[in-house]
C-alpha atoms as a PDB file:
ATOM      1  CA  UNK A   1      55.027 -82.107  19.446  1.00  0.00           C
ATOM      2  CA  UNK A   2      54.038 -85.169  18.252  1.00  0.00           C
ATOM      3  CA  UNK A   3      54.971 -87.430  21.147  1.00  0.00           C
ATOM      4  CA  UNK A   4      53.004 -85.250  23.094  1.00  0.00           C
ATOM      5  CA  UNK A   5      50.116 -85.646  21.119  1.00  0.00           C
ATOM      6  CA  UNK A   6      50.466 -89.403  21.515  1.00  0.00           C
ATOM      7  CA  UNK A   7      51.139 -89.266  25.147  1.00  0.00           C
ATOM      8  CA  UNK A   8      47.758 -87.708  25.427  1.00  0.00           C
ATOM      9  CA  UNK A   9      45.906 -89.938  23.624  1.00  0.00           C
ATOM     10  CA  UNK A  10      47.441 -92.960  25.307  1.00  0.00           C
ATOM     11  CA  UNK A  11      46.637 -91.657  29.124  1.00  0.00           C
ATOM     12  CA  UNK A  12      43.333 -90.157  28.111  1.00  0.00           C
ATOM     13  CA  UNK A  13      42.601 -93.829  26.713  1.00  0.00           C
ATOM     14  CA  UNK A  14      43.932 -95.738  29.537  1.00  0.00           C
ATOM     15  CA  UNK A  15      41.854 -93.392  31.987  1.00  0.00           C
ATOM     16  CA  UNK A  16      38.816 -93.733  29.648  1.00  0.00           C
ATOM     17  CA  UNK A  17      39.110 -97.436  30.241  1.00  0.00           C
ATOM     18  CA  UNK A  18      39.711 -97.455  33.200  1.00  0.00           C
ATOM     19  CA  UNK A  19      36.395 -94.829  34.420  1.00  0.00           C
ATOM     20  CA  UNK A  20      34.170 -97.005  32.308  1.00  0.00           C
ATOM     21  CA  UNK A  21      34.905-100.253  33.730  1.00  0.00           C
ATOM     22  CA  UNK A  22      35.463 -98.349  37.571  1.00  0.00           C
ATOM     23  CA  UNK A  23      31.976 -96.470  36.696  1.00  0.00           C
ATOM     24  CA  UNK A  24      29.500 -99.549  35.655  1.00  0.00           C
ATOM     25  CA  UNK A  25      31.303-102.452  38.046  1.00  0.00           C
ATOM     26  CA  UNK A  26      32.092-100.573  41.256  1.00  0.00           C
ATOM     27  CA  UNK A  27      31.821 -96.321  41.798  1.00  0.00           C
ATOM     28  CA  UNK A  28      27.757 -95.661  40.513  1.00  0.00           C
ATOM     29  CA  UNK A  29      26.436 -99.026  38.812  1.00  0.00           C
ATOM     30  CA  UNK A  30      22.915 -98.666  37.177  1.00  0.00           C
ATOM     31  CA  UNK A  31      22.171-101.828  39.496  1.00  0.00           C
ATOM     32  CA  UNK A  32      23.759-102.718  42.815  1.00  0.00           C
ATOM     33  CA  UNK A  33      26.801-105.373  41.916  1.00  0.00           C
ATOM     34  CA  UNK A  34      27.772-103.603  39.003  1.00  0.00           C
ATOM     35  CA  UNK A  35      25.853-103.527  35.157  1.00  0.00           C
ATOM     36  CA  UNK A  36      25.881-104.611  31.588  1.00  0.00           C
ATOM     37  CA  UNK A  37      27.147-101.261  30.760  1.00  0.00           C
ATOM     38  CA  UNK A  38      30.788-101.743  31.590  1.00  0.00           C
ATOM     39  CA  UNK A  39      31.218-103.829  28.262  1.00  0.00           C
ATOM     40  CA  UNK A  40      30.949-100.083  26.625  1.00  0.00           C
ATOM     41  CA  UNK A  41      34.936-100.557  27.716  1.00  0.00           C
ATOM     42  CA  UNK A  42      35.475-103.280  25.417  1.00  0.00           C
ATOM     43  CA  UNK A  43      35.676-101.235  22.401  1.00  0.00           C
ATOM     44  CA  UNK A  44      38.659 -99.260  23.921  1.00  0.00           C
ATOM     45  CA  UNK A  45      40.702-102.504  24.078  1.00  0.00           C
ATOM     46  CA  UNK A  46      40.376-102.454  20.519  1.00  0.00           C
ATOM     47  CA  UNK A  47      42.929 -99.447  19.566  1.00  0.00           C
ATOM     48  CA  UNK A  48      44.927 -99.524  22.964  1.00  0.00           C
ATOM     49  CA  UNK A  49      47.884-101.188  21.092  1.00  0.00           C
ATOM     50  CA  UNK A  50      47.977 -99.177  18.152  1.00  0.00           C
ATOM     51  CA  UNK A  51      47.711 -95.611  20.317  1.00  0.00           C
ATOM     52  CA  UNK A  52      50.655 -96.914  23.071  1.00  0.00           C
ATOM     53  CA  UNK A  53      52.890 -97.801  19.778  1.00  0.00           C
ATOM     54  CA  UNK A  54      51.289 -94.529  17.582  1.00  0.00           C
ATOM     55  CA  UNK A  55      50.035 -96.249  14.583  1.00  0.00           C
ATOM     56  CA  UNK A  56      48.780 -93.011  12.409  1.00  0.00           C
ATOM     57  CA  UNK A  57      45.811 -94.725  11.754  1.00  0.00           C
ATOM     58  CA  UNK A  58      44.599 -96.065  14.658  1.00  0.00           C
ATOM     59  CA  UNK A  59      44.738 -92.714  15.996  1.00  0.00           C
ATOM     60  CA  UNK A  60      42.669 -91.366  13.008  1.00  0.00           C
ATOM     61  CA  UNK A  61      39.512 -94.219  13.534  1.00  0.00           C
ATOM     62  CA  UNK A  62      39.749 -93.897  17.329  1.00  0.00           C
ATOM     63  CA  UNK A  63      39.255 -89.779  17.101  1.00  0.00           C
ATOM     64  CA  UNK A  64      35.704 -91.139  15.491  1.00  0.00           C
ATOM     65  CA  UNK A  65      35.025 -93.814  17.913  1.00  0.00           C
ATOM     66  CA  UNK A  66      35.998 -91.124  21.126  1.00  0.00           C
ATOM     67  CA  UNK A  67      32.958 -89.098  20.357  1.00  0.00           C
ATOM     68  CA  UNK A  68      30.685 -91.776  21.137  1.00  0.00           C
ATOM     69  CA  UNK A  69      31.876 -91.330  24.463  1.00  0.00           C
ATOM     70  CA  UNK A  70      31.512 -87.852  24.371  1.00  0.00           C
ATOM     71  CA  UNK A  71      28.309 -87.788  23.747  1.00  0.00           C
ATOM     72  CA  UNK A  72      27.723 -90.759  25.710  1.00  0.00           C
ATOM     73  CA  UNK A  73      28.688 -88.380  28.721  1.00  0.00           C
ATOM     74  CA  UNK A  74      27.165 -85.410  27.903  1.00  0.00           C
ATOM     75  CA  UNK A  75      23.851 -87.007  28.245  1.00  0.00           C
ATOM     76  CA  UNK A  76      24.423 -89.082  31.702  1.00  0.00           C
ATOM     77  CA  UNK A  77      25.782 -85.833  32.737  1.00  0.00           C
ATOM     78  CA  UNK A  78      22.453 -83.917  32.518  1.00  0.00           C
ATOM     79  CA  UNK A  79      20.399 -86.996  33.275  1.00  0.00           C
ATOM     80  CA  UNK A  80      22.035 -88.405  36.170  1.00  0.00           C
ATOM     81  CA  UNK A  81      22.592 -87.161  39.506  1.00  0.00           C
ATOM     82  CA  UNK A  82      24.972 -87.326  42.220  1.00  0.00           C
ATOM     83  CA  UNK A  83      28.606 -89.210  42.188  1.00  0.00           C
ATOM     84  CA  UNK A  84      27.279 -90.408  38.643  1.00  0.00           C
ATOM     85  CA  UNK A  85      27.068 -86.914  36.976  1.00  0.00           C
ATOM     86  CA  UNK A  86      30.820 -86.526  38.310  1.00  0.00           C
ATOM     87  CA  UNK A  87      31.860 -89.632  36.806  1.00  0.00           C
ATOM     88  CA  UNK A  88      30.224 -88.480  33.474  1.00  0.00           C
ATOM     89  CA  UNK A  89      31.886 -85.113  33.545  1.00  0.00           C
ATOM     90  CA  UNK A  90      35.019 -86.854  33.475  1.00  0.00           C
ATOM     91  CA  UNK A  91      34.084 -89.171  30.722  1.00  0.00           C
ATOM     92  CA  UNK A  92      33.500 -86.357  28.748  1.00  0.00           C
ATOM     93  CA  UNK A  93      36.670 -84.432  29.721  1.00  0.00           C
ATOM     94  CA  UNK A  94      38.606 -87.390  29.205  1.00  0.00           C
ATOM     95  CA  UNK A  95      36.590 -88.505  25.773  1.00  0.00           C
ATOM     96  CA  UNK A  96      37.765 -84.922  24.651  1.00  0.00           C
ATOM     97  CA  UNK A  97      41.050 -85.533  25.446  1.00  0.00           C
ATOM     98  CA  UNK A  98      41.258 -88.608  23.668  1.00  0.00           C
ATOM     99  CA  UNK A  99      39.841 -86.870  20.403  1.00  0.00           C
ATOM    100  CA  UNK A 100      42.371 -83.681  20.624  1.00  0.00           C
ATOM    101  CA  UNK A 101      45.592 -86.346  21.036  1.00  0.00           C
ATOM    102  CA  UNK A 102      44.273 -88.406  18.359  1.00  0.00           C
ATOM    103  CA  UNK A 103      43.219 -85.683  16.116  1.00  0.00           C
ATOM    104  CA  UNK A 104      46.590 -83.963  16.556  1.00  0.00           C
ATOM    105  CA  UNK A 105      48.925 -86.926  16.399  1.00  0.00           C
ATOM    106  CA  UNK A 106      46.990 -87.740  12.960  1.00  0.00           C
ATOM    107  CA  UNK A 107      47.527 -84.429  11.688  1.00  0.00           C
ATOM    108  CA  UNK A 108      51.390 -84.272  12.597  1.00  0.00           C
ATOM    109  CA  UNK A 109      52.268 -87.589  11.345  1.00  0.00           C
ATOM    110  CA  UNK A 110      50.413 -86.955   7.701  1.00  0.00           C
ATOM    111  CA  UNK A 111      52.572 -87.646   4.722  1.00  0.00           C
ATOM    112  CA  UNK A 112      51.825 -84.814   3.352  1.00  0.00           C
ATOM    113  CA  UNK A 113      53.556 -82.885   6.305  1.00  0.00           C
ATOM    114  CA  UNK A 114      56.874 -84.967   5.484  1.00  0.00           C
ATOM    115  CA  UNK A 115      56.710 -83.548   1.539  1.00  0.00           C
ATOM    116  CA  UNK A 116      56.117 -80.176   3.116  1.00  0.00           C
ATOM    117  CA  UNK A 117      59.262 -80.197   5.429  1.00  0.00           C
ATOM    118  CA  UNK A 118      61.351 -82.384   2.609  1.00  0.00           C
ATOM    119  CA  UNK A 119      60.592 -78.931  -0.022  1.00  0.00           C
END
């Protein structure tokens, strides 16, 4: 279970990085040749490391840092229109999945789950 957990949270985060920097350069740009925005990717190079080799907690600080981007696409999603409501849909599907992996993986790998299975 907990490899699973991780294996979410890595693709969800590569795909996450991947939208945002597809979104705001190429796909729907606020402004024709692409925008500031796409350095809202940048902070998702941050963890990438630690959630591809599942360091406990990096996966507990980027469950925090995911619903940024939730609620970052939530609100484009009922703002904007057309292929850039779609693209914010899937930011927050994928921002969700992000949290869940992280949120589980951090759960599973607690110490306090390896006293309970050692008793």
């Amino acid at each position: 279970m907990n490899l699973w957990f991780n294996r979410l949270a890595s693709i969800s985060l590569i795909g996450l990085l991947f939208l945002c920097l597809a979104w705001e350069l190429w796909l729907a740009p606020l402004r024709p040749g692409g925008s500031m925005l796409a350095l809202k990717a940048l902070p998702l190079l941050l963890p990438l490391f630690g959630i591809l080799r599942g360091k406990r907690y990096t996966h507990q600080w980027m469950s925090m840092l995911s619903l940024a981007y939730v609620a970052e696409g939530l609100v484009r999603a009922v703002s904007d229109q057309g292929a850039s409501q779609v693209l914010a849909v899937t930011e927050t599907i994928l921002a969700t999945l992000l949290f869940v992996g992280c949120l589980g993986h951090a759960r599973i790998t607690a110490p306090s789950r390896a006293l309970k299975s050692a008793d």
